[in-house]
N, C-alpha and C. Protein backbone atom coordinates (compact mmCIF):
# COMPACT_ATOMS: atom_id res chain seq x y z
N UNK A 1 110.55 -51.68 90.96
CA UNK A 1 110.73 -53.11 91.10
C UNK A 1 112.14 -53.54 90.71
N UNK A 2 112.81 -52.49 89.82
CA UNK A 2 114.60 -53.02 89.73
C UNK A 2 115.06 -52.94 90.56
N UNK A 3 115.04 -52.22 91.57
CA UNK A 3 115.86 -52.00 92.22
C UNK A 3 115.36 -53.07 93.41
N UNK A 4 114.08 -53.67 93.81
CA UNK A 4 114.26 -54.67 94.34
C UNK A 4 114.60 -55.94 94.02
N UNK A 5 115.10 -56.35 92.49
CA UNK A 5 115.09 -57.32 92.13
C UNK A 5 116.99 -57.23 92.11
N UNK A 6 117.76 -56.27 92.15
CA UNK A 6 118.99 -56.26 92.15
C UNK A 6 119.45 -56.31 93.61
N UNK A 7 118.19 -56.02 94.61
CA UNK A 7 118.64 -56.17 96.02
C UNK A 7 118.40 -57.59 96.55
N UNK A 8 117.54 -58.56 95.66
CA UNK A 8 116.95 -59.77 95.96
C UNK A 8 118.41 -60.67 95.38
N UNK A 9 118.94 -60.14 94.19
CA UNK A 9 120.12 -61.08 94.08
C UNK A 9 121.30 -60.85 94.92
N UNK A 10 121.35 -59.58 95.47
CA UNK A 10 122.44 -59.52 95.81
C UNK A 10 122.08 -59.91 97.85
N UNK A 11 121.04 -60.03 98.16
CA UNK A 11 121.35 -60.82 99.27
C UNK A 11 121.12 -62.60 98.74
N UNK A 12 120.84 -62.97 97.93
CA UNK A 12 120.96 -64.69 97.31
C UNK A 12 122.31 -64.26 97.12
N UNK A 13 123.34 -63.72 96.60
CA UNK A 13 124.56 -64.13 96.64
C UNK A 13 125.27 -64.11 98.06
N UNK A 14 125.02 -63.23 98.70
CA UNK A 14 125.60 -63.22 100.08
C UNK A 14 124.57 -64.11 100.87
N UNK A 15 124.23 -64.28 101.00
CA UNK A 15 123.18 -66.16 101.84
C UNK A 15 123.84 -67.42 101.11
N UNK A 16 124.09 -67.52 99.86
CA UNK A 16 124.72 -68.45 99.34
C UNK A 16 125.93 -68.62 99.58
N UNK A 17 126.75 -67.28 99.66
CA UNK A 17 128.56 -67.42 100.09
C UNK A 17 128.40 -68.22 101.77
N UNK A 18 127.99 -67.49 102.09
CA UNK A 18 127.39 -67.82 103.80
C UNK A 18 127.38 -69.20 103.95
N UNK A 19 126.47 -69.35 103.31
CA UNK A 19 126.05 -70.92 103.31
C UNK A 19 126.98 -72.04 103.26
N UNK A 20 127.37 -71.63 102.07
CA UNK A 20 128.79 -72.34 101.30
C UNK A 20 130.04 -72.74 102.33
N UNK A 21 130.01 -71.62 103.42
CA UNK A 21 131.57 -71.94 104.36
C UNK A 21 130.96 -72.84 105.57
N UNK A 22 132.12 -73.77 105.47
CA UNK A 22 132.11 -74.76 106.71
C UNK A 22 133.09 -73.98 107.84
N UNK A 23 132.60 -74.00 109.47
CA UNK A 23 133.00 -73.47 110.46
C UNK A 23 134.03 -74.54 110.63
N UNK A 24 135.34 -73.76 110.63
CA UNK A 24 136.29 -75.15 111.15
C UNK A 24 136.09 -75.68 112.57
N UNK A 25 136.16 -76.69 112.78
CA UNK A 25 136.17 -77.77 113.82
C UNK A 25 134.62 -78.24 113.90
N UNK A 26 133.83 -77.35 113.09
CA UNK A 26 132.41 -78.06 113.62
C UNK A 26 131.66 -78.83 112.34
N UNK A 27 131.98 -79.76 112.51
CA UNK A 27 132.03 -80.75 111.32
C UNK A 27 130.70 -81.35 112.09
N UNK A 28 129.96 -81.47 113.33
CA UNK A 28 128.61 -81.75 113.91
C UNK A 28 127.81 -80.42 113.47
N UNK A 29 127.95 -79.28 112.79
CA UNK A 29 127.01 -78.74 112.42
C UNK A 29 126.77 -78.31 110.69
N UNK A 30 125.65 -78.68 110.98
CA UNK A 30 125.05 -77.85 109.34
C UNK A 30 124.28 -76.66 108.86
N UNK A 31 124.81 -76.11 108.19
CA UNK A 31 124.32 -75.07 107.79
C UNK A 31 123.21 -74.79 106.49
N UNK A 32 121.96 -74.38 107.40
CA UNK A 32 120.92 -74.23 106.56
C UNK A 32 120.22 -72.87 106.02
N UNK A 33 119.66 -72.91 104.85
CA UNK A 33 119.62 -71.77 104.10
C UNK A 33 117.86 -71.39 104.31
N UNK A 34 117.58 -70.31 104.61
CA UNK A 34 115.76 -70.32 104.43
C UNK A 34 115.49 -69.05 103.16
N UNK A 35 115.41 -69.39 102.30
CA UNK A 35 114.70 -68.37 101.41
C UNK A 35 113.81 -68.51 100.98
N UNK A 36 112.59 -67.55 101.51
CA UNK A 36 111.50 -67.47 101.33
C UNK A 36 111.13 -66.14 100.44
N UNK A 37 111.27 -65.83 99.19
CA UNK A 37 111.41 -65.02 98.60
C UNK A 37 109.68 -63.79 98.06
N UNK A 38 108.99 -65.49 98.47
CA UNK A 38 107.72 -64.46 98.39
C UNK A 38 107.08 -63.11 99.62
N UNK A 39 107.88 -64.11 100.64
CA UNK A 39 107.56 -63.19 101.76
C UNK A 39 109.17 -62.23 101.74
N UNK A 40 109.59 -62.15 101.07
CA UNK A 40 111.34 -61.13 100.78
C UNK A 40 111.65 -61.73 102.60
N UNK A 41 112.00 -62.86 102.94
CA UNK A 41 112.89 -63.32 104.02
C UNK A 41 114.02 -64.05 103.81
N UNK A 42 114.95 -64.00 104.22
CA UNK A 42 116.28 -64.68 104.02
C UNK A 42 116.81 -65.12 105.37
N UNK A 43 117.46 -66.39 105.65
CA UNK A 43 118.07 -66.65 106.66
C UNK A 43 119.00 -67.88 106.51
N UNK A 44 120.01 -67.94 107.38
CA UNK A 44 120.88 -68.83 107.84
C UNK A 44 121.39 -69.31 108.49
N UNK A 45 120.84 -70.63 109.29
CA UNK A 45 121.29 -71.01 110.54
C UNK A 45 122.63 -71.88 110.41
N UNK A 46 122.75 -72.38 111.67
CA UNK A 46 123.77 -72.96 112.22
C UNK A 46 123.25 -73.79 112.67
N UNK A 47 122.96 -76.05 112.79
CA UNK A 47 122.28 -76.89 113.23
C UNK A 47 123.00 -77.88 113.68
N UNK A 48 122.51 -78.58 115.09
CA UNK A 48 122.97 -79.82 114.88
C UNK A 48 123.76 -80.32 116.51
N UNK A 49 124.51 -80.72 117.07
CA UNK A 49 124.39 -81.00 118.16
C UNK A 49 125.91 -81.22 118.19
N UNK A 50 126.38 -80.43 119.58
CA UNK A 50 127.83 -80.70 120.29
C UNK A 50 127.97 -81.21 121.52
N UNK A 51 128.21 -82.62 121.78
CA UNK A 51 127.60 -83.38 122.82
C UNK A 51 126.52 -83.84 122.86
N UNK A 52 125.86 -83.38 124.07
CA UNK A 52 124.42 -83.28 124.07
C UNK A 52 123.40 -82.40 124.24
N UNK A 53 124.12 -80.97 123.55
CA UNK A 53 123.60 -79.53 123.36
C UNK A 53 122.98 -79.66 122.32
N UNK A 54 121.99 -79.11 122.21
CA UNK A 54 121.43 -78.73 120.65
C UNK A 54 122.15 -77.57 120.22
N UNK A 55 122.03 -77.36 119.01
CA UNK A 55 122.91 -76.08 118.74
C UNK A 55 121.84 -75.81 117.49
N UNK A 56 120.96 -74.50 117.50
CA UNK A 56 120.01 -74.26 116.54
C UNK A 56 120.39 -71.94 116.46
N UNK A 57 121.20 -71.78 115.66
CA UNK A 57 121.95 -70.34 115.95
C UNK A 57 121.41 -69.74 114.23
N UNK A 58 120.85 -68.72 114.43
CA UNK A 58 120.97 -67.70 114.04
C UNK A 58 122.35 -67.30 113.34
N UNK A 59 122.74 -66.93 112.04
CA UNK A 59 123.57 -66.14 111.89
C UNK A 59 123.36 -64.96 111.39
N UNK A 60 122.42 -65.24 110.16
CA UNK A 60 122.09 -63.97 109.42
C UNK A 60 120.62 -64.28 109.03
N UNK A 61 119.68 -63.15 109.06
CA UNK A 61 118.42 -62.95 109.17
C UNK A 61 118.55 -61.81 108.58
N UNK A 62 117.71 -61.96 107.18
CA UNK A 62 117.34 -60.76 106.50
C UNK A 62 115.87 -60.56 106.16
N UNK A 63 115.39 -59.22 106.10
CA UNK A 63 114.01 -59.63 105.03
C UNK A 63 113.68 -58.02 104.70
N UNK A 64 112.96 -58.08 103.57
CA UNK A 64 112.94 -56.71 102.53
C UNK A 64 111.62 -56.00 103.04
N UNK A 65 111.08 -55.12 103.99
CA UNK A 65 110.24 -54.11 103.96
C UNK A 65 109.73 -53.10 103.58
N UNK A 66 108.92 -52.59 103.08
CA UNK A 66 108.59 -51.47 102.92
C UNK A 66 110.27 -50.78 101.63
N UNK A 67 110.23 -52.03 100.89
CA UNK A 67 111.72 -51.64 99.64
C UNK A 67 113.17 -51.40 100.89
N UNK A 68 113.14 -51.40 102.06
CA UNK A 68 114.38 -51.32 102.77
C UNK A 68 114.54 -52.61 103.16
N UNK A 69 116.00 -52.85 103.44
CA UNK A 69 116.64 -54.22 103.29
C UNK A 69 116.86 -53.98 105.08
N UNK A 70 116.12 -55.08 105.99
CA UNK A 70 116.30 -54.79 107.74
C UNK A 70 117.20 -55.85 108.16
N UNK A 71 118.13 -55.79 108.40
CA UNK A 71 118.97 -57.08 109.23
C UNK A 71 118.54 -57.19 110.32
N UNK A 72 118.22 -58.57 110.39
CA UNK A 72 117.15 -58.69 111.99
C UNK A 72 118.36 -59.38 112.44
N UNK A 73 119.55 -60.15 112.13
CA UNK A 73 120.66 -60.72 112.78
C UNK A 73 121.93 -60.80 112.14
N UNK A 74 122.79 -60.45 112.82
CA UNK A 74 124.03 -60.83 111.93
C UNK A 74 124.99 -61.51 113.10
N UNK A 75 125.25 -61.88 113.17
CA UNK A 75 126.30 -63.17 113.79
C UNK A 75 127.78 -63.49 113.15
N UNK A 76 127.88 -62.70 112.05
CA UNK A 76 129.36 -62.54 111.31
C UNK A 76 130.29 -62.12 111.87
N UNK A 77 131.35 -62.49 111.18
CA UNK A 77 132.74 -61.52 111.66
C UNK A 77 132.62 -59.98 110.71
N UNK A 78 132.28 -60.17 110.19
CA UNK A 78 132.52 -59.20 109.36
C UNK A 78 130.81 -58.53 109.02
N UNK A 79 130.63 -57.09 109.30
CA UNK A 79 129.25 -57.05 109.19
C UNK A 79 128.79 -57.11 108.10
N UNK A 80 127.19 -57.73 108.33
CA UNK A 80 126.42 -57.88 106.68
C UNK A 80 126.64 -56.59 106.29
N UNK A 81 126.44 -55.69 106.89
CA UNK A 81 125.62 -54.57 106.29
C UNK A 81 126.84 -53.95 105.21
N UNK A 82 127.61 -53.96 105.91
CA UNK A 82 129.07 -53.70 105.07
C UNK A 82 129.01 -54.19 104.17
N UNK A 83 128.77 -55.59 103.84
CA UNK A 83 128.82 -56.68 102.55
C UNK A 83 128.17 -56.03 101.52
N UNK A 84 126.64 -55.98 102.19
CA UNK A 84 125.59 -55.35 101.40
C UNK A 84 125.88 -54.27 101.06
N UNK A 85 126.18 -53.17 101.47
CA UNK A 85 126.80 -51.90 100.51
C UNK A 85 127.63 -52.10 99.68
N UNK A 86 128.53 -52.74 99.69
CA UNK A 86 129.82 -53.20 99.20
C UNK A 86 128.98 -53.35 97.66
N UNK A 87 128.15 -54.57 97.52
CA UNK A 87 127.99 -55.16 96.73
C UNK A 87 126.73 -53.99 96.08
N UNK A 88 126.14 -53.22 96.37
CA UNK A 88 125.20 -52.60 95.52
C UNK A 88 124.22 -51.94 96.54
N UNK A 89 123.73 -52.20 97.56
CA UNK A 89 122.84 -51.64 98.52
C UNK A 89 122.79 -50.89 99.15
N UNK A 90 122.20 -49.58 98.76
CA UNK A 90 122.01 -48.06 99.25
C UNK A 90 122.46 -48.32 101.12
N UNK A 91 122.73 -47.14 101.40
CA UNK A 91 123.10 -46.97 102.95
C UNK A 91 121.79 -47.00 103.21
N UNK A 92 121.37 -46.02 102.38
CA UNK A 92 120.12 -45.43 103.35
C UNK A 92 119.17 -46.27 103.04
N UNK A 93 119.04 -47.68 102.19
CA UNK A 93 118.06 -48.35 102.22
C UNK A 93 118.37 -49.83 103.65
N UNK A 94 119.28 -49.62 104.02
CA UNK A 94 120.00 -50.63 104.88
C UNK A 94 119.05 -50.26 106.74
N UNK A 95 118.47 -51.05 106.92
CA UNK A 95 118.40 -51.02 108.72
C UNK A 95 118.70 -51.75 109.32
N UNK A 96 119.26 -51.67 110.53
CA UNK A 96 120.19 -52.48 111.33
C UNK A 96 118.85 -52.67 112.36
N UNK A 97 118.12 -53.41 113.29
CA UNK A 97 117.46 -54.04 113.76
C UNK A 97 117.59 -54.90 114.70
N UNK A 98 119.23 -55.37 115.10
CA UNK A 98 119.15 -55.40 116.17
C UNK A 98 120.54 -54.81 116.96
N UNK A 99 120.65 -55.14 117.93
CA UNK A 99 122.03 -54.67 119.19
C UNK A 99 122.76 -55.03 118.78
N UNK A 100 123.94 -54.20 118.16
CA UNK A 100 125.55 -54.95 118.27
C UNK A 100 125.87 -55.28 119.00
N UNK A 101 126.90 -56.67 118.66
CA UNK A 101 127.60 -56.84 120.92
C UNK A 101 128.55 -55.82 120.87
C-alpha cells in the first residue's frame, strides 16, 4: 500500500501542476481537475467555448489498476509518462493505453 500511496501523490502533484497552467490565448477555456481517488482515477480537461464550438478535450487521463499506473490520455507536450518516472514511478509499473500521434 506505500507504494501506492507515493504513486497517488505523485500523480496529485502532476494533475495539480497541469491544472495550474493557463493555455496562452485561450482565456475562453477552463481547466478542470477530476480526482476521484476512491476509484484511483485522475483527469484533466480543457472546457468552454471558441465561438460557437464547444470545446470539452481531454488532456490527461490517468487511473491506478491492478497497482499499475495506465495513461488512458496524454495530450501534453511533453509526455506524462516521462514526468511520472521522473518523479518516482517504476517503468515497469507505467502503461501507455493509448496511440501516440
Amino acid at each position: 500500500m506505500e507504494k501506492l500511496e507515493h504513486y497517488y501523490s505523485i500523480i496529485l502533484d502532476v494533475i495539480n501542476f497541469y491544472g495550474s497552467l493557463k493555455p496562452e490565448g485561450d482565456e475562453h477555456l477552463t481547466i478542470e481537475k477530476i480526482i476521484d481517488r476512491e476509484n484511483k482515477r485522475f483527469a484533466l480537461f480543457s472546457i468552454g467555448w471558441e465561438n460557437s464550438n464547444r470545446i470539452h478535450d481531454c488532456i490527461i487521463h490517468i487511473d491506478i489498476i491492478d497497482d499499475k499506473v495506465y495513461i488512458q490520455e496524454d495530450t501534453t507536450d511533453l509526455p506524462i509518462a516521462r514526468v511520472l518516472e521522473d518523479k518516482g514511478i517504476s517503468n515497469e509499473d507505467l502503461v501507455l493505453s493509448y496511440m501516440e500521434k
